[in-house]
C-alpha atoms as a PDB file:
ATOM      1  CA  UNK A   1     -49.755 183.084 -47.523  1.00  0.00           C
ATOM      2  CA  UNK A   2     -50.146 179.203 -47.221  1.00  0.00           C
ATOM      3  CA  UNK A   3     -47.612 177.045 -46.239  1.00  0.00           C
ATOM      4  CA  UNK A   4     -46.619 173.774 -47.307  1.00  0.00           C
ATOM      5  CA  UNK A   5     -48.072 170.786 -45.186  1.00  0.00           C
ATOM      6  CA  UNK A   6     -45.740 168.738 -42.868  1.00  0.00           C
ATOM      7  CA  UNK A   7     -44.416 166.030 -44.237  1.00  0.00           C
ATOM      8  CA  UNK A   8     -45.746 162.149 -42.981  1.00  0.00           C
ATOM      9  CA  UNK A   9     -44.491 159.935 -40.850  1.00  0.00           C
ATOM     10  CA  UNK A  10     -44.130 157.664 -44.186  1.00  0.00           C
ATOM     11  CA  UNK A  11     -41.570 160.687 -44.988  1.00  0.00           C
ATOM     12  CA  UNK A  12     -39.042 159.250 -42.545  1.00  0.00           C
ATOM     13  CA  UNK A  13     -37.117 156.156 -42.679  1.00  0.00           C
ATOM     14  CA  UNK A  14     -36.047 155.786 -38.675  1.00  0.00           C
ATOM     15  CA  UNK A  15     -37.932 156.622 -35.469  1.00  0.00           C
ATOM     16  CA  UNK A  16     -36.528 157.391 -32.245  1.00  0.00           C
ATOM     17  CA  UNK A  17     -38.199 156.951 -28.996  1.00  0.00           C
ATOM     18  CA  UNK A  18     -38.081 160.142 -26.525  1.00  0.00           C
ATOM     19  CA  UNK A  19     -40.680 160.853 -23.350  1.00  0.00           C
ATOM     20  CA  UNK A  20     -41.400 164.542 -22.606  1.00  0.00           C
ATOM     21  CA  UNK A  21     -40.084 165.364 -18.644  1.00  0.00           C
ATOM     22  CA  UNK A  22     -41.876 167.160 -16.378  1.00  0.00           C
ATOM     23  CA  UNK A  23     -39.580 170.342 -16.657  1.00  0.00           C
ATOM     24  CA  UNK A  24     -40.129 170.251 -20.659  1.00  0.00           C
ATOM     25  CA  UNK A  25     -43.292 172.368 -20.467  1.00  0.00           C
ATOM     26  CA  UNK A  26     -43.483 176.265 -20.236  1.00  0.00           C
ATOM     27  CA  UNK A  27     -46.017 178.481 -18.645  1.00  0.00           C
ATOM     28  CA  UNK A  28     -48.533 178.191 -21.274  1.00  0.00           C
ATOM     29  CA  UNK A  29     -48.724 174.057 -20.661  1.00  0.00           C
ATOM     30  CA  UNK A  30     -46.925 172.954 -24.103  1.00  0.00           C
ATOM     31  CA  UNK A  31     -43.130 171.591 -24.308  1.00  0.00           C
ATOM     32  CA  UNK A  32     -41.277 174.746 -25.013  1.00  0.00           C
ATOM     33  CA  UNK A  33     -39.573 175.071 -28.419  1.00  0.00           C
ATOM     34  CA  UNK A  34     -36.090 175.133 -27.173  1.00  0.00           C
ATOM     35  CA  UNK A  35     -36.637 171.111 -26.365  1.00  0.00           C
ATOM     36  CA  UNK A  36     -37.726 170.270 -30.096  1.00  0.00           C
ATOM     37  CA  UNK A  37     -33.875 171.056 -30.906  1.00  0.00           C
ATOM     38  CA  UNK A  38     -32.809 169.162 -28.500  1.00  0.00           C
ATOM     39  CA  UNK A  39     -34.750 166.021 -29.486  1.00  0.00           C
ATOM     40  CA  UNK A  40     -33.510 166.522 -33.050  1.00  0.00           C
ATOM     41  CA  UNK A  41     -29.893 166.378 -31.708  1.00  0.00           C
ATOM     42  CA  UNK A  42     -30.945 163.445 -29.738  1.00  0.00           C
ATOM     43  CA  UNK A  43     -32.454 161.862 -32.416  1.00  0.00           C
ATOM     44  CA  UNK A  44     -29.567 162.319 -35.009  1.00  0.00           C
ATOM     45  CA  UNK A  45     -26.614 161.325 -32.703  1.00  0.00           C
ATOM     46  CA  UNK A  46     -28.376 158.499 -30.902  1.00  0.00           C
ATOM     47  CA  UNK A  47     -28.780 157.217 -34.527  1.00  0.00           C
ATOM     48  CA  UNK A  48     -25.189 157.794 -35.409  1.00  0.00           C
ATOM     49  CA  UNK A  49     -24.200 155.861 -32.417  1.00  0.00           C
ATOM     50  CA  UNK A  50     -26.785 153.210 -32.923  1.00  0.00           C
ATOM     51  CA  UNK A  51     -25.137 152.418 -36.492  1.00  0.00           C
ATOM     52  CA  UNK A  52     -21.611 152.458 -35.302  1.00  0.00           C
ATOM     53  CA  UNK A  53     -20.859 155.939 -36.591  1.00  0.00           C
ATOM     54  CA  UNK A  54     -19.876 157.916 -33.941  1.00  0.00           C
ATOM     55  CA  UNK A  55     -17.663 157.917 -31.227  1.00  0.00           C
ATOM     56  CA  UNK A  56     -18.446 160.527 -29.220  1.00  0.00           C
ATOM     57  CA  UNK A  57     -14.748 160.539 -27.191  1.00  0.00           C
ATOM     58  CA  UNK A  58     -12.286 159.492 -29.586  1.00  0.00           C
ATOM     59  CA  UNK A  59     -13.650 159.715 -33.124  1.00  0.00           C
ATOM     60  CA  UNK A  60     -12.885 161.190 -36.247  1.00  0.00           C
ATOM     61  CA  UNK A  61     -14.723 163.259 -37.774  1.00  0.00           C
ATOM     62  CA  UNK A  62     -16.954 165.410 -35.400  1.00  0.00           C
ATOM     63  CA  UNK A  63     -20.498 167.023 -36.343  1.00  0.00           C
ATOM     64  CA  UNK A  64     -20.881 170.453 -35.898  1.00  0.00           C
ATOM     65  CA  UNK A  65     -24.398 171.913 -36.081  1.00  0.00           C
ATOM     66  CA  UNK A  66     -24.674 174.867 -38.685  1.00  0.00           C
ATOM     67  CA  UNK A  67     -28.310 175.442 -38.809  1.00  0.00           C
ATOM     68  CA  UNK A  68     -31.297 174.643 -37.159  1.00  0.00           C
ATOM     69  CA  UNK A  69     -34.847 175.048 -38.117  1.00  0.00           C
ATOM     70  CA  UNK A  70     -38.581 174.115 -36.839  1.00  0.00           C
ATOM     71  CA  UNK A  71     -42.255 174.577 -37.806  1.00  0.00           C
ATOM     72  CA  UNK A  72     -44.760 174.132 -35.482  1.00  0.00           C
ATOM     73  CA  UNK A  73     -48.124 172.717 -36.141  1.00  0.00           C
ATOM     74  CA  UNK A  74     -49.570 171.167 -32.745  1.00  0.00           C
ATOM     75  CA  UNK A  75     -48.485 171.189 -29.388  1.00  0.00           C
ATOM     76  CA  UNK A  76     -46.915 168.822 -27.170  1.00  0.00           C
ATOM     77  CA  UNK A  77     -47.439 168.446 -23.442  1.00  0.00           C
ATOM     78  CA  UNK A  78     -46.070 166.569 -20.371  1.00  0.00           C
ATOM     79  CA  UNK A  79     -46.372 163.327 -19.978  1.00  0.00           C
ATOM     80  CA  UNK A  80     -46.345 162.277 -24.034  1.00  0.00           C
ATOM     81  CA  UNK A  81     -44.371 160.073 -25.397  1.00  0.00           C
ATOM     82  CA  UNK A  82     -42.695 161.379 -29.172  1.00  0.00           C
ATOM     83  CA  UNK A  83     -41.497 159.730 -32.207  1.00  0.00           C
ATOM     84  CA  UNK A  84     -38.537 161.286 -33.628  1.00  0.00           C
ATOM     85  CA  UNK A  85     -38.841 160.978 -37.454  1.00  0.00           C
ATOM     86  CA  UNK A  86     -34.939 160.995 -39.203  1.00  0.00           C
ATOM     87  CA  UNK A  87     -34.111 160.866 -42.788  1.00  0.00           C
ATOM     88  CA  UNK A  88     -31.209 162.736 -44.493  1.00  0.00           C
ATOM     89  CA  UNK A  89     -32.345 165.223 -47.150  1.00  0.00           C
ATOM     90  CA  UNK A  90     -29.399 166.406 -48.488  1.00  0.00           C
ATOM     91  CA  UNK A  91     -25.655 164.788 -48.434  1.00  0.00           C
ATOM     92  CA  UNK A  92     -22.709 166.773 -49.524  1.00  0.00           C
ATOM     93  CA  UNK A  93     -19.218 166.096 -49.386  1.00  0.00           C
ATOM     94  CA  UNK A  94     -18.707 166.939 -45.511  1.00  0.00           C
ATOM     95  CA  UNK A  95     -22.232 168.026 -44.343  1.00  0.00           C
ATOM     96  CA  UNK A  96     -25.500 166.462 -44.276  1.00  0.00           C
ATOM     97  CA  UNK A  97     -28.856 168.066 -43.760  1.00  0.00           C
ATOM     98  CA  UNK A  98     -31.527 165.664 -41.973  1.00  0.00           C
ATOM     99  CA  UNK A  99     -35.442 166.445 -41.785  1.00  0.00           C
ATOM    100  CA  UNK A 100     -36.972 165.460 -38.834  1.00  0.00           C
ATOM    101  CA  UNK A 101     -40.370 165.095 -37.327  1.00  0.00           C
ATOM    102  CA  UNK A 102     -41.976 165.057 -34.499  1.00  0.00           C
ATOM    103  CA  UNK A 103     -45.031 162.572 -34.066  1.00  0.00           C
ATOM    104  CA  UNK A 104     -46.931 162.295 -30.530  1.00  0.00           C
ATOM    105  CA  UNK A 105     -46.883 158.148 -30.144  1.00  0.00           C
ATOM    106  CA  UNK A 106     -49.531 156.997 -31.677  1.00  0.00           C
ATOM    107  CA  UNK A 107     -50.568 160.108 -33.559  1.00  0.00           C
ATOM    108  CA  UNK A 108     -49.880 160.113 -37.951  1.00  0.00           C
ATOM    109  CA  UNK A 109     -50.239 163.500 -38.299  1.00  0.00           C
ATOM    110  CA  UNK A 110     -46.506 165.519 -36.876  1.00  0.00           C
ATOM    111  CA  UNK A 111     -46.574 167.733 -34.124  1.00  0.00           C
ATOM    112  CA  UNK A 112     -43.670 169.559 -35.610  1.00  0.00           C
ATOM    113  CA  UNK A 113     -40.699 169.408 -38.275  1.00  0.00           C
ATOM    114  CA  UNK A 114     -37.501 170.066 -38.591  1.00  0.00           C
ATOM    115  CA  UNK A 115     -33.931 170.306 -39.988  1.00  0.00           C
ATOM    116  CA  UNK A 116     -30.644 170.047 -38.911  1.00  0.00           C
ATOM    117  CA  UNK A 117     -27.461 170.427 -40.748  1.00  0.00           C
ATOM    118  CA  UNK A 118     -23.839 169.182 -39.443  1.00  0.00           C
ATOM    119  CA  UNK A 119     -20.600 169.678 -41.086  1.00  0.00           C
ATOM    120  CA  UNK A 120     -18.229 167.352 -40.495  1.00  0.00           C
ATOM    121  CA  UNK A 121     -15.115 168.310 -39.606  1.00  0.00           C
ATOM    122  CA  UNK A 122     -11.728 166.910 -38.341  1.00  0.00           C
ATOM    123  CA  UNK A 123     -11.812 166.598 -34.145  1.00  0.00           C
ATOM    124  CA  UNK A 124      -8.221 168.411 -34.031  1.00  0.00           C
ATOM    125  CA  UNK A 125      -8.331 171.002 -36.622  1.00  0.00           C
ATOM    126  CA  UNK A 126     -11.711 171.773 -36.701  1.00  0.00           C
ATOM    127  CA  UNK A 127     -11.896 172.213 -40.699  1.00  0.00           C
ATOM    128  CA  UNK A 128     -14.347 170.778 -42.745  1.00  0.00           C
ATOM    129  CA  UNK A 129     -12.842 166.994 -44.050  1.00  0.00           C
ATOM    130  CA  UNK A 130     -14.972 164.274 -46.524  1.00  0.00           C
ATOM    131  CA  UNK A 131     -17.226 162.016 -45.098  1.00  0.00           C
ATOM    132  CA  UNK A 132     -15.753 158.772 -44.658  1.00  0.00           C
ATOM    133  CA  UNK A 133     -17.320 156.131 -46.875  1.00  0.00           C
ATOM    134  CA  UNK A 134     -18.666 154.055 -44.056  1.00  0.00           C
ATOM    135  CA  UNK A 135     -20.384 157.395 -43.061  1.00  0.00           C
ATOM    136  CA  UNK A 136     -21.654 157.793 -46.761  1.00  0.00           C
ATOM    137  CA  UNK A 137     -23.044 154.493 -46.950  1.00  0.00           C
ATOM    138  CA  UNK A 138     -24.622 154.418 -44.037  1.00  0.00           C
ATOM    139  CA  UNK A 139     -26.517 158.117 -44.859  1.00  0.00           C
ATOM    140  CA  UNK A 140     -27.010 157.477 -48.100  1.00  0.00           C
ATOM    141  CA  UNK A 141     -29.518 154.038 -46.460  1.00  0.00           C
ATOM    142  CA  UNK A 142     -31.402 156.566 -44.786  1.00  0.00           C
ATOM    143  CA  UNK A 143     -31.662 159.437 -47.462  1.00  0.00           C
END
């Protein structure tokens, strides 16, 4: 069974910055998987804030994490420094899935890839409600 290659750095349309920490590798030397997710979350919200999106403490609507995926294709160790690749692959009407890679600074070929899928939903109620426009606009410059 083959698998499809990673996609490129050239795949993504913004990077964010992250450095491993000392307590981000396992026994067997490598960053353990459970920190890939949490640079994609990093990646995505940091974004979000970045463009004026989200307000973490008083705004309206909230992302919710539905799914979660990674494939692994080199590892990572303490100390690197990692690119996080973002682009949104898929937009609906109140979720978005992003892809994401991971890139080792100064490597082209990804250490890893990802996706991530939020659906937006009302802080209060909890229910699924549209993307604002502002939100869609913003996505659809990084789809």
């Amino acid at each position: 069974m083959s698998r499809e290659p990673l996609r490129p750095r050239t795949a993504y349309h913004h990077f964010t910055p992250i450095s491993t920490r000392w307590h981000d590798n396992d026994v067997y030397g490598h960053v353990n998987n459970v920190v890939y997710y949490s640079w994609f979350d990093t990646a995505v919200n940091s974004w979000l804030i970045e463009v004026g999106l989200l307000d973490i403490e008083n705004g309206n609507p909230i992302g919710l994490v539905v799914e979660t995926g990674c494939r692994y294709a080199a590892s990572v160790e303490f100390p690197q420094r990692v690119e996080v690749g973002l682009k949104v692959a898929r937009l609906g009407s109140s979720s978005v899935t992003y892809h994401l890679g991971i890139f080792v600074e100064g490597v082209e070929d990804p250490a890893a890839e990802g996706q991530f899928t939020h659906v937006y939903v009302d802080r209060d109620t909890r229910r699924p409600t549209p993307l604002p426009d502002a939100w869609r606009q913003a996505l659809e410059g990084i789809a």
